[in-house]
PDB file of N, CA and C in Angstrom:
ATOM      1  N   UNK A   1      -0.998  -1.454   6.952  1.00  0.00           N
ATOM      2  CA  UNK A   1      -0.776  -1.251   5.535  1.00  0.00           C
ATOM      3  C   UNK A   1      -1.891  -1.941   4.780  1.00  0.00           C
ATOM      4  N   UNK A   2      -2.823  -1.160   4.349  1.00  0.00           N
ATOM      5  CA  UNK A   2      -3.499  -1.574   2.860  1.00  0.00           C
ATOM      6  C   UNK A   2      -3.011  -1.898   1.594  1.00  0.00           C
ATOM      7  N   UNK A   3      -3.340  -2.417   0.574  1.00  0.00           N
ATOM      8  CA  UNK A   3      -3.078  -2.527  -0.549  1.00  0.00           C
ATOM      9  C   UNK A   3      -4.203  -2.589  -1.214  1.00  0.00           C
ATOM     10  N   UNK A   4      -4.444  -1.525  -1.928  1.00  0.00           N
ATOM     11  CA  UNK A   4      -5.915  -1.161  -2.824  1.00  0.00           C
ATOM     12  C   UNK A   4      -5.684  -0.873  -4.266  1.00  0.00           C
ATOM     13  N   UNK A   5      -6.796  -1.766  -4.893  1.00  0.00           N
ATOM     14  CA  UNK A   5      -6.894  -1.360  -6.265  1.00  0.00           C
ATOM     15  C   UNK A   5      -7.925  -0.715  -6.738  1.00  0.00           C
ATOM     16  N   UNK A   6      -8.424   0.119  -5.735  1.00  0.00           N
ATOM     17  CA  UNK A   6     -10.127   0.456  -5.936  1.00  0.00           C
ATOM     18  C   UNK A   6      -9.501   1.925  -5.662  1.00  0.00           C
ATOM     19  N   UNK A   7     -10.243   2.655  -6.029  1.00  0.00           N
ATOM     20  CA  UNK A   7     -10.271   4.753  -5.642  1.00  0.00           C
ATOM     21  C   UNK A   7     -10.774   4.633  -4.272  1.00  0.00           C
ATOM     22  N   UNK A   8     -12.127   3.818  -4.519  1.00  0.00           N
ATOM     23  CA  UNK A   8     -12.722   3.957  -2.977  1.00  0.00           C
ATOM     24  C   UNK A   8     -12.446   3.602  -1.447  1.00  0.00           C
ATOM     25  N   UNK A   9     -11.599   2.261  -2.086  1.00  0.00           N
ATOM     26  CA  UNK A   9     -10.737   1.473  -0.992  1.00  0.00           C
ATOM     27  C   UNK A   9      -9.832   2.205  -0.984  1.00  0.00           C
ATOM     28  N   UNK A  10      -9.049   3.135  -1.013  1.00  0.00           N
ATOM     29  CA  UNK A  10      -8.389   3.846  -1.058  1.00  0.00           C
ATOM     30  C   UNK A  10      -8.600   5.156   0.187  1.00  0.00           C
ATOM     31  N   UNK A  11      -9.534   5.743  -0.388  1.00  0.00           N
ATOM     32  CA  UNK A  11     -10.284   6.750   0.588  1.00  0.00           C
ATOM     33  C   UNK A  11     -10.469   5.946   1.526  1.00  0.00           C
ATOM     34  N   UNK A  12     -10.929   5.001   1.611  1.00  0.00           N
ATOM     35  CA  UNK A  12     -11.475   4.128   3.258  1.00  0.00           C
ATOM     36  C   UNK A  12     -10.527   3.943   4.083  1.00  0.00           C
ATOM     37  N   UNK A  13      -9.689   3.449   3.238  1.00  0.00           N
ATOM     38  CA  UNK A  13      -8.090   3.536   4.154  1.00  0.00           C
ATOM     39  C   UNK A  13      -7.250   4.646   5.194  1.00  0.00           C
ATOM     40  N   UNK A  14      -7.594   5.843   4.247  1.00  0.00           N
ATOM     41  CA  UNK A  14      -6.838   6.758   4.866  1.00  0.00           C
ATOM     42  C   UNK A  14      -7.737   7.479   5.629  1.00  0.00           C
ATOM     43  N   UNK A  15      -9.218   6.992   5.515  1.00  0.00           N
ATOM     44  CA  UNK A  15     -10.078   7.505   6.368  1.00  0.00           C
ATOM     45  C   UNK A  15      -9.866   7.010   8.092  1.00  0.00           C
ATOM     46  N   UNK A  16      -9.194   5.585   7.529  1.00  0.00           N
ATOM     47  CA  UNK A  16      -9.258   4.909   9.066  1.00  0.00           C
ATOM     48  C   UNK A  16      -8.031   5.034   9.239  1.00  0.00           C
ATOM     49  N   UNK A  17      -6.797   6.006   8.835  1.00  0.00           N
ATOM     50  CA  UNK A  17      -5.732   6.108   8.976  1.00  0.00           C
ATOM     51  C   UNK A  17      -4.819   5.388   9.137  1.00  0.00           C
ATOM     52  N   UNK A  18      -4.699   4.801   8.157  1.00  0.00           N
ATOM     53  CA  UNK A  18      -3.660   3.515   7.690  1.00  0.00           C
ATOM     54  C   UNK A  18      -3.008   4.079   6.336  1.00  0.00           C
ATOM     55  N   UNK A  19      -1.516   3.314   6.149  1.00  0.00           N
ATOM     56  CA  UNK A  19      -0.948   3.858   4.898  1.00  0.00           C
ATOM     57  C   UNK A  19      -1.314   2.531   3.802  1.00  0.00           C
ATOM     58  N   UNK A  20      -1.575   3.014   2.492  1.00  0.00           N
ATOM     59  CA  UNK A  20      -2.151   2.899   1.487  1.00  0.00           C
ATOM     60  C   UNK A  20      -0.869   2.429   0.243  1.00  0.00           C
ATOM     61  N   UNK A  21      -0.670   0.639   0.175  1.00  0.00           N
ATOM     62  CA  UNK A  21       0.093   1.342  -0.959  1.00  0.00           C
ATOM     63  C   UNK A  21      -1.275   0.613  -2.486  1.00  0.00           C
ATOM     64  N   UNK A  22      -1.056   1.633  -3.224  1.00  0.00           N
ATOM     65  CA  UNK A  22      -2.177   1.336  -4.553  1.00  0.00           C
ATOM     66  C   UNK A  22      -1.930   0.531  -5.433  1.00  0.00           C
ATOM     67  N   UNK A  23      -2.516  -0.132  -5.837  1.00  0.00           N
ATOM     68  CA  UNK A  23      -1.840  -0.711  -7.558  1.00  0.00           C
ATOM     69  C   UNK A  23      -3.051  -1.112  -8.500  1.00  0.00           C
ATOM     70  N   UNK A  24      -2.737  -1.093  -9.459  1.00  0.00           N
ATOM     71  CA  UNK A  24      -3.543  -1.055 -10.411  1.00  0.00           C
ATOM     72  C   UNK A  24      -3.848   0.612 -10.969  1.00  0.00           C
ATOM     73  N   UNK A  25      -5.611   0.852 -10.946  1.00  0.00           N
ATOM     74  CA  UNK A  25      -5.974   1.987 -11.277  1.00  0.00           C
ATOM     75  C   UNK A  25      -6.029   2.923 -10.241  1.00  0.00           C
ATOM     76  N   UNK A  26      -6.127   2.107  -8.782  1.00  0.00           N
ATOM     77  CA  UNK A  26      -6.007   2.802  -7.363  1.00  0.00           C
ATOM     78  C   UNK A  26      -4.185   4.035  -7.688  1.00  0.00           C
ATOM     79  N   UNK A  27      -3.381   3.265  -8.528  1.00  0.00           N
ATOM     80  CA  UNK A  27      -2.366   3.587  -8.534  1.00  0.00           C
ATOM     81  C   UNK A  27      -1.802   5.164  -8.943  1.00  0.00           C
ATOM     82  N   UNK A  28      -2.899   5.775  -9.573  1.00  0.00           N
ATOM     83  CA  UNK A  28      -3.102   6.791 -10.022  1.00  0.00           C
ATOM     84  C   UNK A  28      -3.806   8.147  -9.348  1.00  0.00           C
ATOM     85  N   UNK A  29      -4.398   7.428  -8.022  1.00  0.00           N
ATOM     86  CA  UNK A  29      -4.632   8.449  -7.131  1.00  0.00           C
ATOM     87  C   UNK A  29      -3.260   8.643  -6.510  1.00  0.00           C
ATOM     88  N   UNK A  30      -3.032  10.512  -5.910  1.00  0.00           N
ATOM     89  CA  UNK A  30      -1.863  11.050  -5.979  1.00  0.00           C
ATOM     90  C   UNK A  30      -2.100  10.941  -4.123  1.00  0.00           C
ATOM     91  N   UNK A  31      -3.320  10.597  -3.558  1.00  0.00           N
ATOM     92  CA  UNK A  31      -2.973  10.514  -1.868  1.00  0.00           C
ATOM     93  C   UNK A  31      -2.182   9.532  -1.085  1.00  0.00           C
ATOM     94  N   UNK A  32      -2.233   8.182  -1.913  1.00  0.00           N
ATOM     95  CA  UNK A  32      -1.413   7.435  -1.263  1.00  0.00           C
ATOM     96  C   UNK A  32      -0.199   7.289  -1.240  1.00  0.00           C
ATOM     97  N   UNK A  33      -0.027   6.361  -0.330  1.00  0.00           N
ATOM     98  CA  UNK A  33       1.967   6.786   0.036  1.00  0.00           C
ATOM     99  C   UNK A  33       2.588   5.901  -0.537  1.00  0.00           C
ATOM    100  N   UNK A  34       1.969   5.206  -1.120  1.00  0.00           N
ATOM    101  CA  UNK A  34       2.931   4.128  -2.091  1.00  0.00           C
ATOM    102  C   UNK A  34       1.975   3.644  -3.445  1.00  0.00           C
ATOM    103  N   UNK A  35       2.253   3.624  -4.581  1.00  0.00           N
ATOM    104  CA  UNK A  35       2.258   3.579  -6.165  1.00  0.00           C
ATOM    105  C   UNK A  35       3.140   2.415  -6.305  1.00  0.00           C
ATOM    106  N   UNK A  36       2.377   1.289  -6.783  1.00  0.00           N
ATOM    107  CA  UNK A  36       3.380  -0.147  -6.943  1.00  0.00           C
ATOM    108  C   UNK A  36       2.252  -0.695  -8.411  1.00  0.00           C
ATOM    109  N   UNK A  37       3.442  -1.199  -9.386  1.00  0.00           N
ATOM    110  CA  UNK A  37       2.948  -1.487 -10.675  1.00  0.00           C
ATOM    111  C   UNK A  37       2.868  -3.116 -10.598  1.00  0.00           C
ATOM    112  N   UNK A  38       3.286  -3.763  -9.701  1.00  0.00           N
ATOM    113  CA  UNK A  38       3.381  -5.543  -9.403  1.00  0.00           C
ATOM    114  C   UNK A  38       2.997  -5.753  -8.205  1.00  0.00           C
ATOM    115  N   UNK A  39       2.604  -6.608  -7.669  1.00  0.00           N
ATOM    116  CA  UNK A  39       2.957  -7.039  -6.055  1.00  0.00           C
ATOM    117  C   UNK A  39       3.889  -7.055  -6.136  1.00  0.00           C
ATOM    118  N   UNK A  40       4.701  -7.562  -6.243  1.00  0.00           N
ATOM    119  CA  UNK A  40       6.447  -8.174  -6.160  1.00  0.00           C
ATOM    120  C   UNK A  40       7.205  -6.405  -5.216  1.00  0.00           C
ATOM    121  N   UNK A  41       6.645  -5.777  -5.751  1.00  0.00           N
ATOM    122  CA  UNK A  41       7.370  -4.702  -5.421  1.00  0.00           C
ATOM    123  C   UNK A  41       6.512  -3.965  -3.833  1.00  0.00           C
ATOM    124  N   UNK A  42       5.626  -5.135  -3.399  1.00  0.00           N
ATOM    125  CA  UNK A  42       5.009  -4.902  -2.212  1.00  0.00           C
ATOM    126  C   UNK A  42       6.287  -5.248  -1.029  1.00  0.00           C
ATOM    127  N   UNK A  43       7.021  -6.176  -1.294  1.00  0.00           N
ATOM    128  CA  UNK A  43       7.466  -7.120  -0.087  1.00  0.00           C
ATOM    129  C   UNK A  43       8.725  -5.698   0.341  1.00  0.00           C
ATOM    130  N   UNK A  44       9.358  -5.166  -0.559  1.00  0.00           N
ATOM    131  CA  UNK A  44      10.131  -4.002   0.092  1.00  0.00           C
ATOM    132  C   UNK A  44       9.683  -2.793   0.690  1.00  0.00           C
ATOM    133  N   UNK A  45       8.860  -2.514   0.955  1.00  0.00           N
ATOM    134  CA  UNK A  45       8.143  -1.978   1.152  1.00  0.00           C
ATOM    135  C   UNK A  45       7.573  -2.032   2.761  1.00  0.00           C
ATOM    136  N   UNK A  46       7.687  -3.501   2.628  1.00  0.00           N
ATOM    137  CA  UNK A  46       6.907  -3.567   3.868  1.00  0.00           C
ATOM    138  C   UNK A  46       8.155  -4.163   5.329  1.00  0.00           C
ATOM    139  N   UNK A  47       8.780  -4.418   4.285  1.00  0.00           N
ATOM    140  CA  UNK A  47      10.527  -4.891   5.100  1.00  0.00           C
ATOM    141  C   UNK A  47      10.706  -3.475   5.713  1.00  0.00           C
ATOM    142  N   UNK A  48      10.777  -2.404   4.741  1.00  0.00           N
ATOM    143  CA  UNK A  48      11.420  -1.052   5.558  1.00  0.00           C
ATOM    144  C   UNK A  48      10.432  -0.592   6.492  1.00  0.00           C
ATOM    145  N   UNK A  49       8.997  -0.848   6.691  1.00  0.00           N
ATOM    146  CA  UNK A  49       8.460  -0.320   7.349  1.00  0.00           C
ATOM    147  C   UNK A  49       8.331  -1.307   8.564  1.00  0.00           C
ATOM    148  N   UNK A  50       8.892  -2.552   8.856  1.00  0.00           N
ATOM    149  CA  UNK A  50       9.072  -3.045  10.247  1.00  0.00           C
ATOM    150  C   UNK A  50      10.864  -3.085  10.400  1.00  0.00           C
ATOM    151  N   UNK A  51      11.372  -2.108  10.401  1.00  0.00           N
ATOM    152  CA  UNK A  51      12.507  -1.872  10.578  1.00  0.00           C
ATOM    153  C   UNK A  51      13.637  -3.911   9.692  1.00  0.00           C
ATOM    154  N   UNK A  52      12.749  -4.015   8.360  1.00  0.00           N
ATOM    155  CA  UNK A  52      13.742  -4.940   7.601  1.00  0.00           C
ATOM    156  C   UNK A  52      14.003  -6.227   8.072  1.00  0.00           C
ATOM    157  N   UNK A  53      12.970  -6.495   9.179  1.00  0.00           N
ATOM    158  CA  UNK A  53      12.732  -7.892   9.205  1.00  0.00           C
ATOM    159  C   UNK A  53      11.703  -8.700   8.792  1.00  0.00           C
ATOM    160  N   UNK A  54      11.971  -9.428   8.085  1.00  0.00           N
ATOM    161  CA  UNK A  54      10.720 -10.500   8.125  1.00  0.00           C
ATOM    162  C   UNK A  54      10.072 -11.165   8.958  1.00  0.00           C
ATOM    163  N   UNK A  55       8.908 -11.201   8.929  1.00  0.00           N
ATOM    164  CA  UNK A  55       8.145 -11.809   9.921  1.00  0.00           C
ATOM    165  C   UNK A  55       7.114 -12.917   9.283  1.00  0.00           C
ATOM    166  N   UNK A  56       6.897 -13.926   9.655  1.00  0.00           N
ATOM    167  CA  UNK A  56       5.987 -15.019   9.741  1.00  0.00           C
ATOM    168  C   UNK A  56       5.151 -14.526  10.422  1.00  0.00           C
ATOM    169  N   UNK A  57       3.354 -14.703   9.188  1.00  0.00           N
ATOM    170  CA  UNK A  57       2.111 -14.595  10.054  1.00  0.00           C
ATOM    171  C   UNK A  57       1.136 -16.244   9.872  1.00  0.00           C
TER     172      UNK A  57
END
């Protein structure tokens, strides 16, 4: 999982086939799979995509 606020970082991402969530002005491109207006709204996001556990890195 990326998190990009750039158009370009964006494209790079899904170039190297990873999911993309955007925020900011990145947020407005319609390819990525997630559109988030805060971080805050990163952390659910990323719970559902390791089946809702938290993990320590």
């Amino acid at each position: 999982m990326v998190v990009e606020d750039a158009a370009a970082g964006v494209e790079a991402a899904l170039r190297g086939g990873m999911r993309v969530a955007a925020i900011g002005e990145a947020g407005l491109c319609s390819m990525t799979d997630y559109q988030i207006g805060h971080i805050e709204e990163l952390l659910p996001i990323l719970q559902a995509n390791v089946g809702g556990k938290q993990r320590t890195i």
